[in-house]
PDB file of N, CA and C in Angstrom:
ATOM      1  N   UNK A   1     113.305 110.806 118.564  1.00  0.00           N
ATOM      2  CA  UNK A   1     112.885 112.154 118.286  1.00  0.00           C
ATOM      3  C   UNK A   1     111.984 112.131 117.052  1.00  0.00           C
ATOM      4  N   UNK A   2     110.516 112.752 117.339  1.00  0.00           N
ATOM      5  CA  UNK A   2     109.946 112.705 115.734  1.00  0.00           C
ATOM      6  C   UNK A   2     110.050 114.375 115.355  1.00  0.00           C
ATOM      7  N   UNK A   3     110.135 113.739 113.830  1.00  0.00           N
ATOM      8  CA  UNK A   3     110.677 115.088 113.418  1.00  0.00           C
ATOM      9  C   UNK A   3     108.824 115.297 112.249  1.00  0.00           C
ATOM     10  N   UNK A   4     108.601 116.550 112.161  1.00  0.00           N
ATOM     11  CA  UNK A   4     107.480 116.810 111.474  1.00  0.00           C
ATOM     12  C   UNK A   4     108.068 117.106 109.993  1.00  0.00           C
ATOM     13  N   UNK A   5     107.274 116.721 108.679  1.00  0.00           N
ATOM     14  CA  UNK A   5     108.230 117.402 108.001  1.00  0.00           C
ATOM     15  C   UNK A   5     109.205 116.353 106.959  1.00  0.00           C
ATOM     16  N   UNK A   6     109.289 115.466 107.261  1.00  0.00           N
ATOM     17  CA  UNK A   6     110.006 114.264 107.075  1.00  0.00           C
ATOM     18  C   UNK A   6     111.496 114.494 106.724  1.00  0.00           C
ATOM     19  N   UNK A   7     112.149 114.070 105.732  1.00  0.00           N
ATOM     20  CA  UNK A   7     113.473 114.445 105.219  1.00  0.00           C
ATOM     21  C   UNK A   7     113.960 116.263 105.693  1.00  0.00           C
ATOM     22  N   UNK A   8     113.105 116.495 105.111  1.00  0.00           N
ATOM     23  CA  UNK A   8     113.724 118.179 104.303  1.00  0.00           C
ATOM     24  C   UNK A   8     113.122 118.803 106.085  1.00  0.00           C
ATOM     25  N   UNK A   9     112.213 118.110 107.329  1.00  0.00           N
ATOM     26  CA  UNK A   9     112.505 118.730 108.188  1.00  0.00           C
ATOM     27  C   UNK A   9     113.722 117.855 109.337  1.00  0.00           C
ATOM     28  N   UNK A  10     114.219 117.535 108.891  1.00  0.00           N
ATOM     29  CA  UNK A  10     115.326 116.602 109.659  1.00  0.00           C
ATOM     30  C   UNK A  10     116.604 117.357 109.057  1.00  0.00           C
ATOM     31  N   UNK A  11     116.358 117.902 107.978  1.00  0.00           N
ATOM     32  CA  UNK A  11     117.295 118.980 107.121  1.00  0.00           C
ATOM     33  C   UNK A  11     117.658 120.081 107.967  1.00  0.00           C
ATOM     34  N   UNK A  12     116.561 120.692 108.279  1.00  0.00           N
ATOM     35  CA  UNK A  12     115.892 121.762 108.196  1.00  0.00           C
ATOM     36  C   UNK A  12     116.479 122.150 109.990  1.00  0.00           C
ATOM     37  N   UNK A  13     116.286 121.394 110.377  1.00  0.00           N
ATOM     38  CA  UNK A  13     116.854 121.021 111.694  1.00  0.00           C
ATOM     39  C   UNK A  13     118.250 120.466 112.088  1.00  0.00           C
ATOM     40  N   UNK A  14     119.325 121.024 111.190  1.00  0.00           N
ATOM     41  CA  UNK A  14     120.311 120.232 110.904  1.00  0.00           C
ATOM     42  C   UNK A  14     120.789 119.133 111.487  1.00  0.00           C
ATOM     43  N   UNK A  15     120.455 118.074 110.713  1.00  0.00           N
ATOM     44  CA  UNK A  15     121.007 116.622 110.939  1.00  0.00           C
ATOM     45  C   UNK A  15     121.108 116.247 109.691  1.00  0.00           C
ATOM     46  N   UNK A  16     121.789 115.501 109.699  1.00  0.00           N
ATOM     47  CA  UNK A  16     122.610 114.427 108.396  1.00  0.00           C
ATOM     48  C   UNK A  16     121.453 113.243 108.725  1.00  0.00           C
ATOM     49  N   UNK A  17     121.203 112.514 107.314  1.00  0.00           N
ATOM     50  CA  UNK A  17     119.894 111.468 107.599  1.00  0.00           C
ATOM     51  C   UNK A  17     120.433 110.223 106.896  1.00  0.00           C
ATOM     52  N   UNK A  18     119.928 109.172 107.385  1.00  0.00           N
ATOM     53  CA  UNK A  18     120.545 108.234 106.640  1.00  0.00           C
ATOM     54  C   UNK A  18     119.053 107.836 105.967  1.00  0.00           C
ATOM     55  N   UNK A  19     119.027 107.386 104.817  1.00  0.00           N
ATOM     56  CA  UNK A  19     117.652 107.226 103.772  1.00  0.00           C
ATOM     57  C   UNK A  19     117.961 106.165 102.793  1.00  0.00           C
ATOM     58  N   UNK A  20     116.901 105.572 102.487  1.00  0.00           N
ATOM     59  CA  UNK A  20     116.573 104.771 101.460  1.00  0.00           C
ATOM     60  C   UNK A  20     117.259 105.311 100.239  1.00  0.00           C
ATOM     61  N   UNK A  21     117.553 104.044  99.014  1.00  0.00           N
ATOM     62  CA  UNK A  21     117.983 104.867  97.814  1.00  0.00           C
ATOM     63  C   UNK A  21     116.825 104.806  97.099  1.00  0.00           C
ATOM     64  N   UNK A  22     115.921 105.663  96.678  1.00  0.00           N
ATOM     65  CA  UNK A  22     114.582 105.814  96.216  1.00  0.00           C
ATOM     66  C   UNK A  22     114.850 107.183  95.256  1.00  0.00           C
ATOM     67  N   UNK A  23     114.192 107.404  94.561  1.00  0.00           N
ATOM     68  CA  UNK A  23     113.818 108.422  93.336  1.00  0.00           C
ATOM     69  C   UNK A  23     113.495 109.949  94.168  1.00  0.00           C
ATOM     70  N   UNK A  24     112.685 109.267  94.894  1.00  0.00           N
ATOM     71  CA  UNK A  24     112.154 110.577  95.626  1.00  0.00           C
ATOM     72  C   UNK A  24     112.926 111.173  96.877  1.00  0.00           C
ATOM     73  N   UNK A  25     113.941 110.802  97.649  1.00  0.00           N
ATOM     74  CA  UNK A  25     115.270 111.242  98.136  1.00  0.00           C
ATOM     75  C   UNK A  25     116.135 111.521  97.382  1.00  0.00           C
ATOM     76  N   UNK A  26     116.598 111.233  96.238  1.00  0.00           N
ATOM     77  CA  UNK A  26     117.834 111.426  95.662  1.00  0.00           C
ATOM     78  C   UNK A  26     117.478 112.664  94.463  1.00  0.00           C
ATOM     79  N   UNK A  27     115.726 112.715  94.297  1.00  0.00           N
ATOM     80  CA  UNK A  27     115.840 114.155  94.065  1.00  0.00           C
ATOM     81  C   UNK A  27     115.803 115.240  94.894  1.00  0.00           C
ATOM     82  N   UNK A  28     115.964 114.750  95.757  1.00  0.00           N
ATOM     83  CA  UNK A  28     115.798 116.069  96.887  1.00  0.00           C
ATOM     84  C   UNK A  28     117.534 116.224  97.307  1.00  0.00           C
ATOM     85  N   UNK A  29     118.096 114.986  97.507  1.00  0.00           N
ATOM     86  CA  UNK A  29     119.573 114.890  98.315  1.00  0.00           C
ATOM     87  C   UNK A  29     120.802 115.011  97.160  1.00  0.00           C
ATOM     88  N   UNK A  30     120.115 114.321  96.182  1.00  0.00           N
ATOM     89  CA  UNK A  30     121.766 114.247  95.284  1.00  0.00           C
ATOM     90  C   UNK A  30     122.820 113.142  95.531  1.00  0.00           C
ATOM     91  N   UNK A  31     123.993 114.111  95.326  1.00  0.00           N
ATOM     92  CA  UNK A  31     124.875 113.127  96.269  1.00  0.00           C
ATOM     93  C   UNK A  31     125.594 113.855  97.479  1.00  0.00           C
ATOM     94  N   UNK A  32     124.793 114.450  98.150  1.00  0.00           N
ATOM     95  CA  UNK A  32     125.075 115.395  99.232  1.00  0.00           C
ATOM     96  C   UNK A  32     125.631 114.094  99.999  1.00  0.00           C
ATOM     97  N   UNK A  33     126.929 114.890 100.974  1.00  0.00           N
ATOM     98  CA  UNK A  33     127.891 114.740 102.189  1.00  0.00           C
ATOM     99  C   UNK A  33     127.215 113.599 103.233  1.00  0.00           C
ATOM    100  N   UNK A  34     125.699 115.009 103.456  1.00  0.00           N
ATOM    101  CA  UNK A  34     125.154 114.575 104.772  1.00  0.00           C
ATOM    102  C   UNK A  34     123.872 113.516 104.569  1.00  0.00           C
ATOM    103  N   UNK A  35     124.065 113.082 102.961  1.00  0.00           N
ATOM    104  CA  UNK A  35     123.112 111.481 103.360  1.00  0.00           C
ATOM    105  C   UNK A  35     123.686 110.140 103.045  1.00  0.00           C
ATOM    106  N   UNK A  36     123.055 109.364 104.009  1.00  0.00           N
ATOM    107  CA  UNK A  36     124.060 108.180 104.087  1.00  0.00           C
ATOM    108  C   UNK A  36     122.841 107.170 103.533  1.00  0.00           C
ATOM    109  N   UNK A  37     123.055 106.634 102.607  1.00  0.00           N
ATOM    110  CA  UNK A  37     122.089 105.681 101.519  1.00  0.00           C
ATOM    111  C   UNK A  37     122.509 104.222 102.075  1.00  0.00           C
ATOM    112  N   UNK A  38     121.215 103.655 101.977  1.00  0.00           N
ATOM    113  CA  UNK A  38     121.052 101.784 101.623  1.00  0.00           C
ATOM    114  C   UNK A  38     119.760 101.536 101.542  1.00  0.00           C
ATOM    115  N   UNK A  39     120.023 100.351 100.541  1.00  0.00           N
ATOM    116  CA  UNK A  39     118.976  99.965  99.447  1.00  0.00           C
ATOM    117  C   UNK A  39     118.035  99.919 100.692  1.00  0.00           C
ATOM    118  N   UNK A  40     116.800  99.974  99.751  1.00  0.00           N
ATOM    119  CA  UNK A  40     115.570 100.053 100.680  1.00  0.00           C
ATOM    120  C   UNK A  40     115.480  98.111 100.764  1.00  0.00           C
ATOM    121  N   UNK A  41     114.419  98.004 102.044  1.00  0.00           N
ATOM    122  CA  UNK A  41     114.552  96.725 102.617  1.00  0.00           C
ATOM    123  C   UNK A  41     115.830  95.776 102.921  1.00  0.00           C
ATOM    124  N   UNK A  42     116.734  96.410 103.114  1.00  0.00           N
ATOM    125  CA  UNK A  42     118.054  95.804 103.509  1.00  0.00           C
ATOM    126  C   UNK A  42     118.348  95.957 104.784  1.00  0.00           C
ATOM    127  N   UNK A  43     117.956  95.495 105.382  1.00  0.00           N
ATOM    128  CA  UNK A  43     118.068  95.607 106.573  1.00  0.00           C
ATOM    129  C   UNK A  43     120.624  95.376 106.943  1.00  0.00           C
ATOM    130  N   UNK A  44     120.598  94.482 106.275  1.00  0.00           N
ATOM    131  CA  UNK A  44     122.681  94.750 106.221  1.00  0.00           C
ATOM    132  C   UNK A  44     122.813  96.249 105.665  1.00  0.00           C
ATOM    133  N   UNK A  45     122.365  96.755 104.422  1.00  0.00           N
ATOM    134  CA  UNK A  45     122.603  97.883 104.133  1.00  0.00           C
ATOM    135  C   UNK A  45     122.197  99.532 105.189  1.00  0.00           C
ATOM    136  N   UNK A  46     121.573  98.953 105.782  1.00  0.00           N
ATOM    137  CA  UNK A  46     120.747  99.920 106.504  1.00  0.00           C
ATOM    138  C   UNK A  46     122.258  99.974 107.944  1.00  0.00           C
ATOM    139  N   UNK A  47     122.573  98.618 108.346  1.00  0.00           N
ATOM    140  CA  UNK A  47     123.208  98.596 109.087  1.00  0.00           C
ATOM    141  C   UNK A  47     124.321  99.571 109.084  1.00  0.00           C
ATOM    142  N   UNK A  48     125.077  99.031 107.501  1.00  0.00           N
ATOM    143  CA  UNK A  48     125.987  99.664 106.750  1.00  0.00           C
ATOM    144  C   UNK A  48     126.027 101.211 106.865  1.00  0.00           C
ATOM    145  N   UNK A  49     125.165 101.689 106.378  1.00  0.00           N
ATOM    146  CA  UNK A  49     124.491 103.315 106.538  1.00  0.00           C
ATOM    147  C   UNK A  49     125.274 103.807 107.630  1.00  0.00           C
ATOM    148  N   UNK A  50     124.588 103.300 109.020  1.00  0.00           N
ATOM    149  CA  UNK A  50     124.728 103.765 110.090  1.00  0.00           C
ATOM    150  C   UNK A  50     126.469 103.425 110.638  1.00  0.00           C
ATOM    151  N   UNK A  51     126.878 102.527 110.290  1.00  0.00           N
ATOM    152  CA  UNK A  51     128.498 102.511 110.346  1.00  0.00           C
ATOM    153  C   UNK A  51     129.106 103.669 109.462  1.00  0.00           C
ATOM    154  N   UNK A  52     128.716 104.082 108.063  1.00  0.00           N
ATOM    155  CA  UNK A  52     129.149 105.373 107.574  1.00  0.00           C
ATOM    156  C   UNK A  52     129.087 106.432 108.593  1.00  0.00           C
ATOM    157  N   UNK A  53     127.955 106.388 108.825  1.00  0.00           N
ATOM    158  CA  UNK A  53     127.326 107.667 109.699  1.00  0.00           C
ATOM    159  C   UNK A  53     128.660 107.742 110.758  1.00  0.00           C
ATOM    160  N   UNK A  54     128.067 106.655 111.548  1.00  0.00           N
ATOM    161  CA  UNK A  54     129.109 106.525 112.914  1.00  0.00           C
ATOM    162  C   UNK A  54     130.573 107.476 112.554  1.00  0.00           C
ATOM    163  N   UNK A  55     131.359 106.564 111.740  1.00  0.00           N
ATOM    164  CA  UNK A  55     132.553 106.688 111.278  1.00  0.00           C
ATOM    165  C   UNK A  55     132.695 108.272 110.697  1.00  0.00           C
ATOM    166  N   UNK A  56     131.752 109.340 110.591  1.00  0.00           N
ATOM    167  CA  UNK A  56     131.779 110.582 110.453  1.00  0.00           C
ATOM    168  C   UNK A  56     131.521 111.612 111.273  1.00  0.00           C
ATOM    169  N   UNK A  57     131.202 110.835 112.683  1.00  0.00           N
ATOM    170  CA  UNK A  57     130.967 111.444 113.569  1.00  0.00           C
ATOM    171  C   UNK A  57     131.062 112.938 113.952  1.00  0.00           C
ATOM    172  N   UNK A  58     132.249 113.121 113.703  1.00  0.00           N
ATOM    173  CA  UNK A  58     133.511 114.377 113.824  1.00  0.00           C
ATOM    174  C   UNK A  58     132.960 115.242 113.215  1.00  0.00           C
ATOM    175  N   UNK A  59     132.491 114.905 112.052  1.00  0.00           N
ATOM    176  CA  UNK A  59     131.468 116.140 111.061  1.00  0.00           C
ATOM    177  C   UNK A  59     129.920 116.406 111.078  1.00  0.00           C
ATOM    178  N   UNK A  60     129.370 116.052 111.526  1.00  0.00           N
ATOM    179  CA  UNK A  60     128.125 115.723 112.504  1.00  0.00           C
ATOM    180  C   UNK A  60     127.668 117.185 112.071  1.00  0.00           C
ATOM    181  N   UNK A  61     128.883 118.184 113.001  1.00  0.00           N
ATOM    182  CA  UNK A  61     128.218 119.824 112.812  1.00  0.00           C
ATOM    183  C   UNK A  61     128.092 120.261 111.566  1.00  0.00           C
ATOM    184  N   UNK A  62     129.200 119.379 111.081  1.00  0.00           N
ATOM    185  CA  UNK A  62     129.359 120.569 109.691  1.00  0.00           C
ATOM    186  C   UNK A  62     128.384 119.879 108.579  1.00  0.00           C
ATOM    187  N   UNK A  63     128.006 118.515 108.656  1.00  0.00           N
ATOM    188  CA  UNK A  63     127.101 118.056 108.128  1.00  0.00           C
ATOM    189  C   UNK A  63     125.971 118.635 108.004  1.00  0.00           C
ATOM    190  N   UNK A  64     125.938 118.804 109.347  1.00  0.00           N
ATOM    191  CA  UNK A  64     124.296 119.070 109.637  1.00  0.00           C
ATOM    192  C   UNK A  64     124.310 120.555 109.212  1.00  0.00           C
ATOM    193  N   UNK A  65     125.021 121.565 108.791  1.00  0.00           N
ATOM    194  CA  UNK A  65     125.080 123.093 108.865  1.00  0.00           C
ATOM    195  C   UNK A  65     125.332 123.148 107.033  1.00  0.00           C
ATOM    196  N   UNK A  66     125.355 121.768 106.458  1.00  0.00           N
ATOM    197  CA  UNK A  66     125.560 121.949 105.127  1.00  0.00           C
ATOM    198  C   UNK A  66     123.772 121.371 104.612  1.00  0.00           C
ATOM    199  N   UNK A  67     123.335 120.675 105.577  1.00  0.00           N
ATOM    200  CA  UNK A  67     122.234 120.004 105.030  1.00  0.00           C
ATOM    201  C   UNK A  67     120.625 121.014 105.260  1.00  0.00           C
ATOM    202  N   UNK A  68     121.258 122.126 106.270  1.00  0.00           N
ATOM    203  CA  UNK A  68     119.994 123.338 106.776  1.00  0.00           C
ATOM    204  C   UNK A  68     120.576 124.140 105.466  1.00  0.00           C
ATOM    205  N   UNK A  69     121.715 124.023 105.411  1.00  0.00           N
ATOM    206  CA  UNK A  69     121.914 125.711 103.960  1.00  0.00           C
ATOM    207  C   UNK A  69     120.660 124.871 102.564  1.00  0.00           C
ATOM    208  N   UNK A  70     120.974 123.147 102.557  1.00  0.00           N
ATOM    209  CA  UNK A  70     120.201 122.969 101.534  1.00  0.00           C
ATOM    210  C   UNK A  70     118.582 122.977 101.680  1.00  0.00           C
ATOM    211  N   UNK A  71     118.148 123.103 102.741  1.00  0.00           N
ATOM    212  CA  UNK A  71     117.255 123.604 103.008  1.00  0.00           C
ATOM    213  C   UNK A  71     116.436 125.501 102.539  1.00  0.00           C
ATOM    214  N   UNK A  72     117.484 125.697 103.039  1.00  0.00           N
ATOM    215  CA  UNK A  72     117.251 126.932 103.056  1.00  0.00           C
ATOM    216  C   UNK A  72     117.522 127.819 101.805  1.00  0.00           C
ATOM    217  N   UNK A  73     118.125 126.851 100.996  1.00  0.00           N
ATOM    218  CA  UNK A  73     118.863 127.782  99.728  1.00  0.00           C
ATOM    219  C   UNK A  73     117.111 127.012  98.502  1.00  0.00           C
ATOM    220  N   UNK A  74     116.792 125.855  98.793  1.00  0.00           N
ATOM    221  CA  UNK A  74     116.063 124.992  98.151  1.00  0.00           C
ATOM    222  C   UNK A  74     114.618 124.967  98.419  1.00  0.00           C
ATOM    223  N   UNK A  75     114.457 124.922  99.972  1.00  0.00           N
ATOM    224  CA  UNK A  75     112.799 124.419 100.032  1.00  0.00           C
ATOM    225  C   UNK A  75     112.183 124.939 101.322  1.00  0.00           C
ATOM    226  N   UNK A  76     112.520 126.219 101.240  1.00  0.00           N
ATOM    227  CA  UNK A  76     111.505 127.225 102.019  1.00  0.00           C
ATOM    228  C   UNK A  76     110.305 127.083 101.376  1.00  0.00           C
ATOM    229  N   UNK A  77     109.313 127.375 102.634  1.00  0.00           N
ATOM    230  CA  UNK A  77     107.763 127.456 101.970  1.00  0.00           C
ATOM    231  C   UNK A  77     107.686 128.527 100.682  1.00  0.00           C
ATOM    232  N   UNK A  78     108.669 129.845 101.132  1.00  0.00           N
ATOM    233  CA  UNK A  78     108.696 130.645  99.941  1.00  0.00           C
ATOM    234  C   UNK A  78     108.745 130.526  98.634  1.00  0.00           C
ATOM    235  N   UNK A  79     110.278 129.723  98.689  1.00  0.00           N
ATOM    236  CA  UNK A  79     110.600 129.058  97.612  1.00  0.00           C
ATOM    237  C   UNK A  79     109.609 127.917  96.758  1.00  0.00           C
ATOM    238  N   UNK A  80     109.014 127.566  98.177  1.00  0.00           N
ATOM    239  CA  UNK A  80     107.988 126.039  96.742  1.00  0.00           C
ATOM    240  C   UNK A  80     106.793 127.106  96.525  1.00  0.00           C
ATOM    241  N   UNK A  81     106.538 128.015  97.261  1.00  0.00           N
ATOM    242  CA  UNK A  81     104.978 128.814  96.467  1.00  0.00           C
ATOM    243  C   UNK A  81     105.382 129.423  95.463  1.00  0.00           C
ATOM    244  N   UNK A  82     106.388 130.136  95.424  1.00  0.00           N
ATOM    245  CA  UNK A  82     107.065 130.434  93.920  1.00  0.00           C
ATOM    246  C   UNK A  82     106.699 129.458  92.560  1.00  0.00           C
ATOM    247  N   UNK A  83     107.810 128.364  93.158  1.00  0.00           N
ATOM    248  CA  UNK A  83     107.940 127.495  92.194  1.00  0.00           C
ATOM    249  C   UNK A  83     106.287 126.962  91.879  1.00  0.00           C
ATOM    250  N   UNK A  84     105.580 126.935  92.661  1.00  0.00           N
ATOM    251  CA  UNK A  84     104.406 126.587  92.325  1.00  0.00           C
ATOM    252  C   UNK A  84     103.093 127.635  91.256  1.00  0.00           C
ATOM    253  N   UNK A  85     103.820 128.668  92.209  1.00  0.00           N
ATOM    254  CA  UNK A  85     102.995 130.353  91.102  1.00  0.00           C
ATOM    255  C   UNK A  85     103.176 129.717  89.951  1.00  0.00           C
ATOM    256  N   UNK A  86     105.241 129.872  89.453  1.00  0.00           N
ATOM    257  CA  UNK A  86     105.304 129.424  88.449  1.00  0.00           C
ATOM    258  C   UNK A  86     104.899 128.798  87.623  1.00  0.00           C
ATOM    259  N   UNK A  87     104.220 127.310  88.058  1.00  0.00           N
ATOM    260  CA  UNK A  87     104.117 126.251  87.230  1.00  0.00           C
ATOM    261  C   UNK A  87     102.585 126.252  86.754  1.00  0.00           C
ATOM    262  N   UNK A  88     101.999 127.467  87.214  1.00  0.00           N
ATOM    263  CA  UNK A  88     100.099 127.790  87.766  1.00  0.00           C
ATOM    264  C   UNK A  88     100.094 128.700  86.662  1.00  0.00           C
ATOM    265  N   UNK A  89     101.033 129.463  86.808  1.00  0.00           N
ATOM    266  CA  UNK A  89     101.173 130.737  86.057  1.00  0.00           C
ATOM    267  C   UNK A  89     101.410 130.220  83.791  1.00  0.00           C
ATOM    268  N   UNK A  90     102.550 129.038  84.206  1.00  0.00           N
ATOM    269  CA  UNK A  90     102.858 128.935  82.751  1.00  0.00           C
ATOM    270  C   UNK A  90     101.723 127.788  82.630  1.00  0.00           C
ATOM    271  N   UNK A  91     100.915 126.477  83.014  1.00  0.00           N
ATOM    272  CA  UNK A  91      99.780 126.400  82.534  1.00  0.00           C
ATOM    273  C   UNK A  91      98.591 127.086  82.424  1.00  0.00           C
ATOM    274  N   UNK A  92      98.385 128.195  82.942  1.00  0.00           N
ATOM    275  CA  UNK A  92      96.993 129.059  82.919  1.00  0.00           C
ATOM    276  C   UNK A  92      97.049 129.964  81.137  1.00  0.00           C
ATOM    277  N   UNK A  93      98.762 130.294  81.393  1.00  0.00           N
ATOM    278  CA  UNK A  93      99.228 131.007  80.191  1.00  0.00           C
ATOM    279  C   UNK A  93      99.125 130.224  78.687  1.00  0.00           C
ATOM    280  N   UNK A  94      99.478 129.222  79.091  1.00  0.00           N
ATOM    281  CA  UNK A  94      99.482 128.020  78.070  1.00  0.00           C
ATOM    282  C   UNK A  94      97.919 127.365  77.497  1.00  0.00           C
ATOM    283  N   UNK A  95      97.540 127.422  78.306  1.00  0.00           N
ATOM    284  CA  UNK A  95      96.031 126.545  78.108  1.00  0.00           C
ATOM    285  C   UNK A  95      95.064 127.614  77.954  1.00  0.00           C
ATOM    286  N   UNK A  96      95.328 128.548  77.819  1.00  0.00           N
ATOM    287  CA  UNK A  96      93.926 129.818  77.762  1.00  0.00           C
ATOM    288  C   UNK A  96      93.308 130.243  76.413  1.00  0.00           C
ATOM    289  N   UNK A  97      94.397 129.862  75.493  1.00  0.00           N
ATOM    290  CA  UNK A  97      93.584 129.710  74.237  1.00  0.00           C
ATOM    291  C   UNK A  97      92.307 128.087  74.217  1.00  0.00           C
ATOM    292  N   UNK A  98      92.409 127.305  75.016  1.00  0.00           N
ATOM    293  CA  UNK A  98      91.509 125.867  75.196  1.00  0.00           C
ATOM    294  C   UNK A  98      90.122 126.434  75.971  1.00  0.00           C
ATOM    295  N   UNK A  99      90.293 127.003  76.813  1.00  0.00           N
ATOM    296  CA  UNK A  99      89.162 127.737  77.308  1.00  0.00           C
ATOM    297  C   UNK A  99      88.271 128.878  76.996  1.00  0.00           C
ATOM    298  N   UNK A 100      88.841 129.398  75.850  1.00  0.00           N
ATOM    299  CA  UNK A 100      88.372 130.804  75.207  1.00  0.00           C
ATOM    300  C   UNK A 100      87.160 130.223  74.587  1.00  0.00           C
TER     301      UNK A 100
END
């Protein structure tokens, strides 16, 4: 199944993901339920992952219905144009005495 969107639409779509341990997942995931981590290029760890996964089977729904709320509570388009106004808004505010 390809998902568009990457992580946060595999989220978004509730499923639990299994992911790399990288900087840029673990600011998005945390130590959320529904992700199942191994080191990147590990192909044993990766294996590993997916035996977590397996072995949680049972929670699958509730995984996946905890990983759309973090979606939805976090990274609606709404939510990042906000956060983005924001960050537009306090450098324009900030830097306007440099341009005067």
């Amino acid at each position: 199944m390809l998902f568009i969107g990457g992580i946060l639409g595999i989220l978004a779509y509730g499923k639990h993901v299994i992911v790399t341990n990288i900087p840029a997942h673990r600011s998005v995931l945390g130590d959320s339920d529904f992700a199942f981590w191994a080191k990147q290029g590990s192909p044993r760890e990766i294996a590993e992952a997916v035996r977590q996964a397996y072995n949680k089977r049972k929670d699958f729904e509730y995984l996946g219905s905890e990983a759309r709320k973090l979606v939805l509570n976090k990274y609606t388009w709404a939510k990042q144009a906000n956060k983005l106004k924001q960050f537009l808004d306090f450098v324009l505010l900030n830097n306007r005495a440099d341009y005067s």
